[in-house]
C-alpha atoms as a PDB file:
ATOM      1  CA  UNK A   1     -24.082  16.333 -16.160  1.00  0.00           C
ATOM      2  CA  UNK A   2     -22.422  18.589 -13.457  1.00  0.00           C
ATOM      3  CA  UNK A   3     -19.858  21.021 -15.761  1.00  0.00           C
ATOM      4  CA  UNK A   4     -17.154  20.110 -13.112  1.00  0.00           C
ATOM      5  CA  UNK A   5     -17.799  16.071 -13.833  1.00  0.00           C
ATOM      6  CA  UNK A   6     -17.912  16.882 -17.595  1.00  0.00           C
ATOM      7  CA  UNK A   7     -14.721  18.615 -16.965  1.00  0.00           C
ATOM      8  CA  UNK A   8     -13.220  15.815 -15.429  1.00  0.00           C
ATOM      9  CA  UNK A   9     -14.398  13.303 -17.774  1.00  0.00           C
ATOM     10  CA  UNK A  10     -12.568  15.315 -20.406  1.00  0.00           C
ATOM     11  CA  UNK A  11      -9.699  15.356 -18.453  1.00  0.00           C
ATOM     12  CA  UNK A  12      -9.634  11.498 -17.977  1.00  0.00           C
ATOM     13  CA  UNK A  13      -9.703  10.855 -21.720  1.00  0.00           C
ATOM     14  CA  UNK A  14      -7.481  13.126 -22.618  1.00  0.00           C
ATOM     15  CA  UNK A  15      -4.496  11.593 -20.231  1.00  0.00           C
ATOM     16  CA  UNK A  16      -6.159   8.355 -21.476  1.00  0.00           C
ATOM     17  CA  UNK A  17      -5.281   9.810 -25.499  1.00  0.00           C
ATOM     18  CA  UNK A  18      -1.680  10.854 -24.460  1.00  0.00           C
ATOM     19  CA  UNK A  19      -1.017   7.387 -22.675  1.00  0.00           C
ATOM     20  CA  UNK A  20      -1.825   5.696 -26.397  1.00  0.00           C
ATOM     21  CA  UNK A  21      -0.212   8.162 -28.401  1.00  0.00           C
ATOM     22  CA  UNK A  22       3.054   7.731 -25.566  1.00  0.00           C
ATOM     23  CA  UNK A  23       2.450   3.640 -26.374  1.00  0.00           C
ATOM     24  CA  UNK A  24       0.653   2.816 -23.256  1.00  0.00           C
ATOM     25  CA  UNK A  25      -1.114  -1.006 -23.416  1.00  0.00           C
ATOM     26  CA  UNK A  26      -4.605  -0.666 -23.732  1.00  0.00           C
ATOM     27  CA  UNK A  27      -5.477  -2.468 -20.442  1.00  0.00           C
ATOM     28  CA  UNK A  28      -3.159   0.408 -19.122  1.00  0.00           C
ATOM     29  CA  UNK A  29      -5.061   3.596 -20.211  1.00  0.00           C
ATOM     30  CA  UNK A  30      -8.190   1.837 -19.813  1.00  0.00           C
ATOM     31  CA  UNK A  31      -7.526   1.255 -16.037  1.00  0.00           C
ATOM     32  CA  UNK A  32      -6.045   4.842 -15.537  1.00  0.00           C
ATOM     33  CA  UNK A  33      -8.831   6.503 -17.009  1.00  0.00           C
ATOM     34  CA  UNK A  34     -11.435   4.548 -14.810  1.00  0.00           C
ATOM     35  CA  UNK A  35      -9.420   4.699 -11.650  1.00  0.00           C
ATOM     36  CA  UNK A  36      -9.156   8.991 -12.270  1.00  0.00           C
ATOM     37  CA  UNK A  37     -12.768   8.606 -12.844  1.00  0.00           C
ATOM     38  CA  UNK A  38     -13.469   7.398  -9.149  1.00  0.00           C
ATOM     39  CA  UNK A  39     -11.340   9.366  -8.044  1.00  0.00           C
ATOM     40  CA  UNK A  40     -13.274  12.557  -8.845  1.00  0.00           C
ATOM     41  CA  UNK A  41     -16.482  10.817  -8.506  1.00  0.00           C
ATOM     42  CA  UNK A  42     -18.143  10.020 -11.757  1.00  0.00           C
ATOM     43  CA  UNK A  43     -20.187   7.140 -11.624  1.00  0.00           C
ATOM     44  CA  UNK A  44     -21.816   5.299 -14.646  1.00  0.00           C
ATOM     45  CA  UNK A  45     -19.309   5.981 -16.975  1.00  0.00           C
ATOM     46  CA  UNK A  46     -18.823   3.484 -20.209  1.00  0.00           C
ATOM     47  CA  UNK A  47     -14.956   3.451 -21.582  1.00  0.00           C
ATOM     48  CA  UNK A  48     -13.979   1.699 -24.146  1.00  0.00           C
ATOM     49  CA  UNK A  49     -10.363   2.000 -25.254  1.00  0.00           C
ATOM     50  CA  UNK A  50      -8.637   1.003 -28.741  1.00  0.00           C
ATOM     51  CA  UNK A  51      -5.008   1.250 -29.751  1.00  0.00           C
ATOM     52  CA  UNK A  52      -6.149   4.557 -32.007  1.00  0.00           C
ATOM     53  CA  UNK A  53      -9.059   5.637 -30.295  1.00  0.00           C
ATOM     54  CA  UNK A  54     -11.308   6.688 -26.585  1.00  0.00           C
ATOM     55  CA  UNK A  55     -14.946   6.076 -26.379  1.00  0.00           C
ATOM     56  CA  UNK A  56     -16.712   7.242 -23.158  1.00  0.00           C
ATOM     57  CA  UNK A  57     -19.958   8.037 -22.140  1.00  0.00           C
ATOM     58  CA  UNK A  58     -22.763   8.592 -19.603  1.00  0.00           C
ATOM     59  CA  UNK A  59     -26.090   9.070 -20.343  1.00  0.00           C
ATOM     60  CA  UNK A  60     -25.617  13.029 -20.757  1.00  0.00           C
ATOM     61  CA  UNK A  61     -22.539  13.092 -22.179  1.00  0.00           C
ATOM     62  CA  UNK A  62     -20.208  11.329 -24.843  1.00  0.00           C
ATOM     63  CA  UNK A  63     -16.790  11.712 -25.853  1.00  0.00           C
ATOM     64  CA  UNK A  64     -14.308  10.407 -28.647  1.00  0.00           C
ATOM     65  CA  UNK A  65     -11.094  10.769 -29.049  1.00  0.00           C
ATOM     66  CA  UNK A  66      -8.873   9.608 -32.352  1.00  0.00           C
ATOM     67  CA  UNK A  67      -5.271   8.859 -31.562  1.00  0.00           C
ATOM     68  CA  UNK A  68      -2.577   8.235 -33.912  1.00  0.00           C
ATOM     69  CA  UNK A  69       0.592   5.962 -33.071  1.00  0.00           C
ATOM     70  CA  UNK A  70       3.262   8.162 -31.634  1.00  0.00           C
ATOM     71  CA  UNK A  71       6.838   7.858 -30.837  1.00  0.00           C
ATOM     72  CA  UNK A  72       7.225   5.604 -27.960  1.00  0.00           C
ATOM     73  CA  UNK A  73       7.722   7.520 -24.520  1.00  0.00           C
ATOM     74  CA  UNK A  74       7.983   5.816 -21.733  1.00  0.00           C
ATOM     75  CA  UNK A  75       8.776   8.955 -19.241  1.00  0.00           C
ATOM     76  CA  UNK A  76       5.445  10.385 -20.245  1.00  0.00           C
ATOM     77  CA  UNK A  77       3.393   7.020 -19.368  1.00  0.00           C
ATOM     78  CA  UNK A  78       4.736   6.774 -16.314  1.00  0.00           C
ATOM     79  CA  UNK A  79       4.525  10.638 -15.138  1.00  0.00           C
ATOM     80  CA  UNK A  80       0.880   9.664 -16.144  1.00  0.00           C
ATOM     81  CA  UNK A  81       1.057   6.700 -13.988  1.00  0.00           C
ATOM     82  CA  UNK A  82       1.894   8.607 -10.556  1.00  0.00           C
ATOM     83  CA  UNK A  83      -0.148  11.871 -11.627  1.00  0.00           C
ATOM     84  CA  UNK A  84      -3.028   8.837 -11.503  1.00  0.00           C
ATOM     85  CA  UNK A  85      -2.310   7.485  -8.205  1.00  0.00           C
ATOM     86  CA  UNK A  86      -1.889  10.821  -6.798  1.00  0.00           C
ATOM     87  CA  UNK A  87      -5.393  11.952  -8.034  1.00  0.00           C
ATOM     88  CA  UNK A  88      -6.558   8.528  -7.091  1.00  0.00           C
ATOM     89  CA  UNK A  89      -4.961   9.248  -3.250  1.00  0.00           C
ATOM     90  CA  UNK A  90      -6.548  12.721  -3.570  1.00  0.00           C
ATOM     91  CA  UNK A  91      -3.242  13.927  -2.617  1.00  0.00           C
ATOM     92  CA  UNK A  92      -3.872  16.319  -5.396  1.00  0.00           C
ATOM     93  CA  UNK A  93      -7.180  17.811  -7.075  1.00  0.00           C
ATOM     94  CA  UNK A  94      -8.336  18.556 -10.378  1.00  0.00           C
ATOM     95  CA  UNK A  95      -6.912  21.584 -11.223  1.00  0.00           C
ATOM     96  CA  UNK A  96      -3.272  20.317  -9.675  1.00  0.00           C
ATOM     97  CA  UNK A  97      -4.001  17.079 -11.961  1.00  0.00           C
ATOM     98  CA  UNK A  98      -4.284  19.766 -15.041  1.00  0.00           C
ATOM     99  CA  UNK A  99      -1.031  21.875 -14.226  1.00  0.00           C
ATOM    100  CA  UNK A 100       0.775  18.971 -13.763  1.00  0.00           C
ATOM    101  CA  UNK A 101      -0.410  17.049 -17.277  1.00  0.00           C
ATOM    102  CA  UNK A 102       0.479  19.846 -18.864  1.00  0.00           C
ATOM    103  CA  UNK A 103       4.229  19.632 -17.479  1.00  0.00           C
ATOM    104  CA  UNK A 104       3.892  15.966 -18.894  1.00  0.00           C
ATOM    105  CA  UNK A 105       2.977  17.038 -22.403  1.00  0.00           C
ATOM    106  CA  UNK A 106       6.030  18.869 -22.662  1.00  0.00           C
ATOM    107  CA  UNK A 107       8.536  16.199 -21.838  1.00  0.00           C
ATOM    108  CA  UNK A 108      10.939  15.679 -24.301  1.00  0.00           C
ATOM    109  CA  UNK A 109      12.935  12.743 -25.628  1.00  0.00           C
ATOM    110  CA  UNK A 110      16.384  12.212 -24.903  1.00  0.00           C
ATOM    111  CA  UNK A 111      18.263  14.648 -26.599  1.00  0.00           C
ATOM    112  CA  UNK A 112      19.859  13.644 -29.831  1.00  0.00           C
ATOM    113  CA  UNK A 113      23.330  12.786 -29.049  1.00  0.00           C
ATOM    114  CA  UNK A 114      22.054  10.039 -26.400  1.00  0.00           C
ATOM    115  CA  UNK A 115      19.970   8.811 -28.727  1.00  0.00           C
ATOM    116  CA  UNK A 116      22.687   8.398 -31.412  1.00  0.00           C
ATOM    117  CA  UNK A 117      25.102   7.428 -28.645  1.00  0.00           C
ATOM    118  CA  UNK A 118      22.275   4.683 -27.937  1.00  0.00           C
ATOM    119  CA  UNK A 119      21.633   3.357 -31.693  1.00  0.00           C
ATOM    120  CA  UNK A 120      25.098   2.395 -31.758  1.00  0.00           C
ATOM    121  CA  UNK A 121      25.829   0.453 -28.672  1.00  0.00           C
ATOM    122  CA  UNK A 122      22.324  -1.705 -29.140  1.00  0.00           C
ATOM    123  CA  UNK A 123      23.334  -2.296 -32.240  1.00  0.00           C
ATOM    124  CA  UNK A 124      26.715  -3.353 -31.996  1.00  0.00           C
ATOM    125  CA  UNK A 125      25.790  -4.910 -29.070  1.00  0.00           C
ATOM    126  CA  UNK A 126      23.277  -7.395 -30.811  1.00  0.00           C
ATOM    127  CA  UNK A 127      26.131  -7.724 -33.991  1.00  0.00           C
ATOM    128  CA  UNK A 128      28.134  -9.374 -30.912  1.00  0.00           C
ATOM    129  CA  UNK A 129      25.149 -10.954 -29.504  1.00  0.00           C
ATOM    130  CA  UNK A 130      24.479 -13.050 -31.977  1.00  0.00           C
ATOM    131  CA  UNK A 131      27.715 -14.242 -33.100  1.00  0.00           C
ATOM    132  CA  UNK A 132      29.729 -11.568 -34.465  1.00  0.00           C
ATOM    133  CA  UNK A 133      33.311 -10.781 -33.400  1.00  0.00           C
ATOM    134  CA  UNK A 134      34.602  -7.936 -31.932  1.00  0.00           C
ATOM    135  CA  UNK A 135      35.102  -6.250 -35.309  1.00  0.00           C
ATOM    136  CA  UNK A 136      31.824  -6.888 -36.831  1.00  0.00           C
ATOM    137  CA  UNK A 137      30.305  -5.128 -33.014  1.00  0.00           C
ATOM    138  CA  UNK A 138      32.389  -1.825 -33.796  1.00  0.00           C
ATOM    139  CA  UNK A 139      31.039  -1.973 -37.220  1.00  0.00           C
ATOM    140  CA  UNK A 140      27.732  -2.678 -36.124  1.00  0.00           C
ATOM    141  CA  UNK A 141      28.358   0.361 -33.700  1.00  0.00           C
ATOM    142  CA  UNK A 142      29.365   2.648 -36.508  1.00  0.00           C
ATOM    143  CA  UNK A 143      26.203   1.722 -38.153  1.00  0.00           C
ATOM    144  CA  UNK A 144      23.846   2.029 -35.406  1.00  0.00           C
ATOM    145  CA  UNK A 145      24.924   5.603 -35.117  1.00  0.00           C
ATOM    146  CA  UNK A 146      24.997   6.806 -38.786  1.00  0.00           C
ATOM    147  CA  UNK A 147      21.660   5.329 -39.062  1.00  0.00           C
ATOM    148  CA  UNK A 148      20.025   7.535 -36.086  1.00  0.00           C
ATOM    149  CA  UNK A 149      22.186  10.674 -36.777  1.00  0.00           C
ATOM    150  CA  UNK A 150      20.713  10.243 -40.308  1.00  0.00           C
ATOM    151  CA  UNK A 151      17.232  10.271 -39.230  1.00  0.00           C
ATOM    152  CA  UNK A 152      17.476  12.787 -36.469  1.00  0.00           C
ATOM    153  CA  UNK A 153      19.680  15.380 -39.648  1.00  0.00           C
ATOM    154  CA  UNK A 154      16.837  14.572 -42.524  1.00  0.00           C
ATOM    155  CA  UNK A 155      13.405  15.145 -43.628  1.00  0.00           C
ATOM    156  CA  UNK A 156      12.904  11.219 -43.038  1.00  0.00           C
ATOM    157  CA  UNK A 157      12.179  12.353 -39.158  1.00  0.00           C
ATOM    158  CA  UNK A 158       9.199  13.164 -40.724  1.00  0.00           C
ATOM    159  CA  UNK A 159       8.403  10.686 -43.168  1.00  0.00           C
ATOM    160  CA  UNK A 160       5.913   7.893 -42.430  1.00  0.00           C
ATOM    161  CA  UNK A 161       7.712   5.261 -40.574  1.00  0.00           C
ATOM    162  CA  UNK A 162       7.423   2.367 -42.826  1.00  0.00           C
ATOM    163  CA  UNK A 163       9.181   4.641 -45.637  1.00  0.00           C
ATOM    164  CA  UNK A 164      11.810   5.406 -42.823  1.00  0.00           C
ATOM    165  CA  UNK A 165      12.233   1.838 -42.088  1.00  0.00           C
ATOM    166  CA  UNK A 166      12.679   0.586 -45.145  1.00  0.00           C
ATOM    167  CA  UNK A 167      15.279   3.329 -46.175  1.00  0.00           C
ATOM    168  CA  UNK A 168      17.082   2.318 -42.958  1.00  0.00           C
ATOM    169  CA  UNK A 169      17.840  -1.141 -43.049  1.00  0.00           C
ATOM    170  CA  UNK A 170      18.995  -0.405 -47.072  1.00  0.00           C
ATOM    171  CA  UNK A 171      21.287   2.325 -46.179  1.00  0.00           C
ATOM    172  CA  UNK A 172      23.123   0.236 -43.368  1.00  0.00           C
ATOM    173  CA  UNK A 173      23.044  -2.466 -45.407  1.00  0.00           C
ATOM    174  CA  UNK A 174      24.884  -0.483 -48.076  1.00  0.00           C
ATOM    175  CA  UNK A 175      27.657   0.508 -45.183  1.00  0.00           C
ATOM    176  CA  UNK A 176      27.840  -3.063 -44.523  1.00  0.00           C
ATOM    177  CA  UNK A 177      28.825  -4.110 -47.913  1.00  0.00           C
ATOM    178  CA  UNK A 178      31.568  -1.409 -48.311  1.00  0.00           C
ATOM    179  CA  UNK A 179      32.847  -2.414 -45.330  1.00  0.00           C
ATOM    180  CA  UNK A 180      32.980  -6.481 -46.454  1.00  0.00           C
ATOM    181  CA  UNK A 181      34.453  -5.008 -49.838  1.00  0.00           C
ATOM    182  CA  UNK A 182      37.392  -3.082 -47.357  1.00  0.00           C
ATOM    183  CA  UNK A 183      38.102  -5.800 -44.590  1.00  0.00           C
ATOM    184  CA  UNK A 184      37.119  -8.774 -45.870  1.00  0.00           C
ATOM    185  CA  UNK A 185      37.452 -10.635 -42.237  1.00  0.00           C
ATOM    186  CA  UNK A 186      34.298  -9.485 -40.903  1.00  0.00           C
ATOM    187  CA  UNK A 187      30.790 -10.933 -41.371  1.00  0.00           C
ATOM    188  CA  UNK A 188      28.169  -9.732 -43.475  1.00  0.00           C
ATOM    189  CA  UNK A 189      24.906 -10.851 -41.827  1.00  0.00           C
ATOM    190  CA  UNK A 190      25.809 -10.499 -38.319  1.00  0.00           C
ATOM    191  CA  UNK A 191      26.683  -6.672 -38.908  1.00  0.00           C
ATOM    192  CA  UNK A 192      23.427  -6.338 -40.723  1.00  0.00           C
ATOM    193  CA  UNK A 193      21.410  -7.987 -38.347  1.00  0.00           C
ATOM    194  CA  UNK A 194      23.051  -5.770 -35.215  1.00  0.00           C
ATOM    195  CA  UNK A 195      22.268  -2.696 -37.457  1.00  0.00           C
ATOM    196  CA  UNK A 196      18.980  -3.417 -38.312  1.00  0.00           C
ATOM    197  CA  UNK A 197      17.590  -3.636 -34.764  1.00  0.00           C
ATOM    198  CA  UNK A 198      17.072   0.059 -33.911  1.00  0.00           C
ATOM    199  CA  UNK A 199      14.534  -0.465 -36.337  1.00  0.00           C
ATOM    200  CA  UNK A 200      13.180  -3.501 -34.794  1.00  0.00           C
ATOM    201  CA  UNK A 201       8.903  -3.355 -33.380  1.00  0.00           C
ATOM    202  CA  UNK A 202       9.999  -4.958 -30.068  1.00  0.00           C
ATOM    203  CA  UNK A 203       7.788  -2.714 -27.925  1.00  0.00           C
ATOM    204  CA  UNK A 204       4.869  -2.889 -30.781  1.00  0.00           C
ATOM    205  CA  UNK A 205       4.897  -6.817 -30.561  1.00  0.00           C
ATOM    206  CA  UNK A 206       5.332  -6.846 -26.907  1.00  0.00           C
ATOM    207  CA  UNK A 207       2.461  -5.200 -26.541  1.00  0.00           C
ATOM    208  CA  UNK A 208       0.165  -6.865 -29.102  1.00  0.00           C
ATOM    209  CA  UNK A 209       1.051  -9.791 -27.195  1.00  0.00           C
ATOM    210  CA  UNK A 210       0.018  -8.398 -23.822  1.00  0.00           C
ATOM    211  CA  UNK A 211      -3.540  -7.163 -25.622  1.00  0.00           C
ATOM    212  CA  UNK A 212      -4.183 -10.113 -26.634  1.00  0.00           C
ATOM    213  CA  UNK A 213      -3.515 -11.518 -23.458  1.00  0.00           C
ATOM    214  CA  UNK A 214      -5.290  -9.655 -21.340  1.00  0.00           C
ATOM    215  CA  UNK A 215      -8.616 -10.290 -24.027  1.00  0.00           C
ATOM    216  CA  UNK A 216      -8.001  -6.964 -26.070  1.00  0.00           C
ATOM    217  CA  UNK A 217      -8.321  -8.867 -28.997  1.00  0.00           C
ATOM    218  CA  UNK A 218      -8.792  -5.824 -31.659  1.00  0.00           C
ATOM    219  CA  UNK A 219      -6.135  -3.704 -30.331  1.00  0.00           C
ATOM    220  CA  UNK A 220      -3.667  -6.902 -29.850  1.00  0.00           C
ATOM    221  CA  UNK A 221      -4.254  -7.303 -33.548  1.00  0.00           C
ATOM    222  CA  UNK A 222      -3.878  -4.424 -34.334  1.00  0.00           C
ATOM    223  CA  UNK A 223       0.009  -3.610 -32.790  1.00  0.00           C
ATOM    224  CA  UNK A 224       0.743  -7.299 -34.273  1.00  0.00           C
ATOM    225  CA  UNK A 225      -0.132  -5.994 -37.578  1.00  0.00           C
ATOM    226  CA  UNK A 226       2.232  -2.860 -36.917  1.00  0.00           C
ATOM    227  CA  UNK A 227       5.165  -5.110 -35.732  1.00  0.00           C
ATOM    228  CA  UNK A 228       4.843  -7.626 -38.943  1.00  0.00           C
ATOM    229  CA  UNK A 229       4.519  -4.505 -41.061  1.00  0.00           C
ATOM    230  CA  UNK A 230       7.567  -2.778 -39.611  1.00  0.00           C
ATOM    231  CA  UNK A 231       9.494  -5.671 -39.857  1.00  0.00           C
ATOM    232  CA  UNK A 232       8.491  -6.683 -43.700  1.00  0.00           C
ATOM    233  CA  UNK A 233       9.717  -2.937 -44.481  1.00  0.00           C
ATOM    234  CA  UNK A 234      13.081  -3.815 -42.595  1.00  0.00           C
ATOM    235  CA  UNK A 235      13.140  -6.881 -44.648  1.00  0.00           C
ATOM    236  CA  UNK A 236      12.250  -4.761 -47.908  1.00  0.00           C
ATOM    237  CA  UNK A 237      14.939  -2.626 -47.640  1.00  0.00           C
ATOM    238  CA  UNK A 238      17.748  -5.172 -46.654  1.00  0.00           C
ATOM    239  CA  UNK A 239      16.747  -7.982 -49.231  1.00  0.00           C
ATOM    240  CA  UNK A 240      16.188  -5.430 -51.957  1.00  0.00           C
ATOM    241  CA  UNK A 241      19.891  -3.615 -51.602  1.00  0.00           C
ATOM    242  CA  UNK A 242      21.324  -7.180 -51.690  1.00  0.00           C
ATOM    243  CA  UNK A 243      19.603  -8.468 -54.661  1.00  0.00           C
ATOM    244  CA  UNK A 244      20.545  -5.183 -56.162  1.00  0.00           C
ATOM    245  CA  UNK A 245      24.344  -5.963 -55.712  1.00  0.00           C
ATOM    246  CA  UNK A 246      24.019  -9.042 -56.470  1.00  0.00           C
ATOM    247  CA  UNK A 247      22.908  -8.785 -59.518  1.00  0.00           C
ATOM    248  CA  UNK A 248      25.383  -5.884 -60.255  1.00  0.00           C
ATOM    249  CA  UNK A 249      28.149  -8.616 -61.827  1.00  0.00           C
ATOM    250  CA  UNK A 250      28.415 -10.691 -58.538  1.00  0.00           C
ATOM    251  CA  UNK A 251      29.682  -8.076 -56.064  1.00  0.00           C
ATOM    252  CA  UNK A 252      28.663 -10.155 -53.032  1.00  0.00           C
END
């Protein structure tokens, strides 16, 4: 192989591995990769693409790349997206396709205070959502933020996410009790259930679901099996505070 094709099919797969780490769908990075393929001219190329992993090769040349789940990015996936099209266009050649993935690598998150500022609206927007008063929604709200501010402040940033998850949902269930033993107007499972979905796998099951619609049928399972994970730890850490209390002389 030509080094400047065996360049660019390194080049493909690694966008392709930041797209899955970012939380791309598989039919997603799959397509990207190929279309950036034609784009600078490599022909005969296999890909294969997995939620955790990138298998390509020619008949000179084979490549593998192991991915772990990241946090979900959105910003970076679609950056990817137009630096694709762009290449694809040839508005823009190799090396401009390399300067400007390595801008995309170092996009950040939000910063902090959005996301806190974020945790506590969706979640005392869902306390309201699904039946909660106006009280049990500012509760929710005050719970939505301690919960992020808590992760973003401690060493469970870096913790493995089911551990995270399952701390979570039993620390804001904790707040939610004090606050039922304080005001005793508001509603116990609505707050809980507003607070709890920060935590929630919605993008993980979404895109299971689109996987396994689109015939990925390994990687589909796969993010299904994350999202029913995630949400047994939620369930874990809620269920086990309250039988805890509960059986602590009746305090619910």
């Amino acid at each position: 192989m030509e080094e400047s094709k065996k360049e660019g099919l390194i080049f493909a797969v690694d966008v392709g591995a930041l797209m899955l780490y970012a939380g791309a769908e598989v039919y997603r990075v799959n397509d990207t990769i190929i279309h950036m393929l034609k784009a600078l001219e490599i022909d005969n190329v296999e890909v294969y693409v997995l939620s955790n992993g990138i298998f390509a090769s020619t008949n000179e040349q084979s490549i593998v790349r192991n991915v772990t789940l990241g946090p979900i990015h959105l910003g970076k996936v679609s950056a990817i997206n137009q630096l694709s099209r762009d290449l694809s266009a040839h508005r823009i050649n190799l090396e401009e396709a390399k300067a400007r993935f390595e801008t995309i690598k170092q996009m950040t998150t939000a910063k902090d205070y959005i996301l806190i500022l974020a945790s506590g609206i969706g979640a005392g927007a869902f306390a309201y959502i699904f039946g909660g008063n106006i009280f049990d929604a500012l509760f929710g709200f005050i719970n939505g933020i301690a919960l992020e501010a808590l992760f973003l402040a401690s060493v469970m940033r870096k913790r493995s996410r089911f551990i995270r998850n399952i701390f979570g949902a039993a620390f804001v269930t904790i707040l939610t009790i004090i606050y039922i033993k304080i005001f005793t107007n508001l509603h116990m499972g609505k707050i809980i259930i507003g607070s709890i979905m920060p935590l929630v796998p919605g993008i993980a099951l979404t895109t299971s679901i689109r996987d396994l619609f689109y015939g990925d049928y390994l990687s589909g399972a796969i993010h299904l099996l994350d999202a029913l994970l995630t949400a047994m730890c939620i369930a874990v850490g809620v269920g086990s505070v309250m039988s805890v209390f509960r059986m602590l002389g009746g305090l619910l």
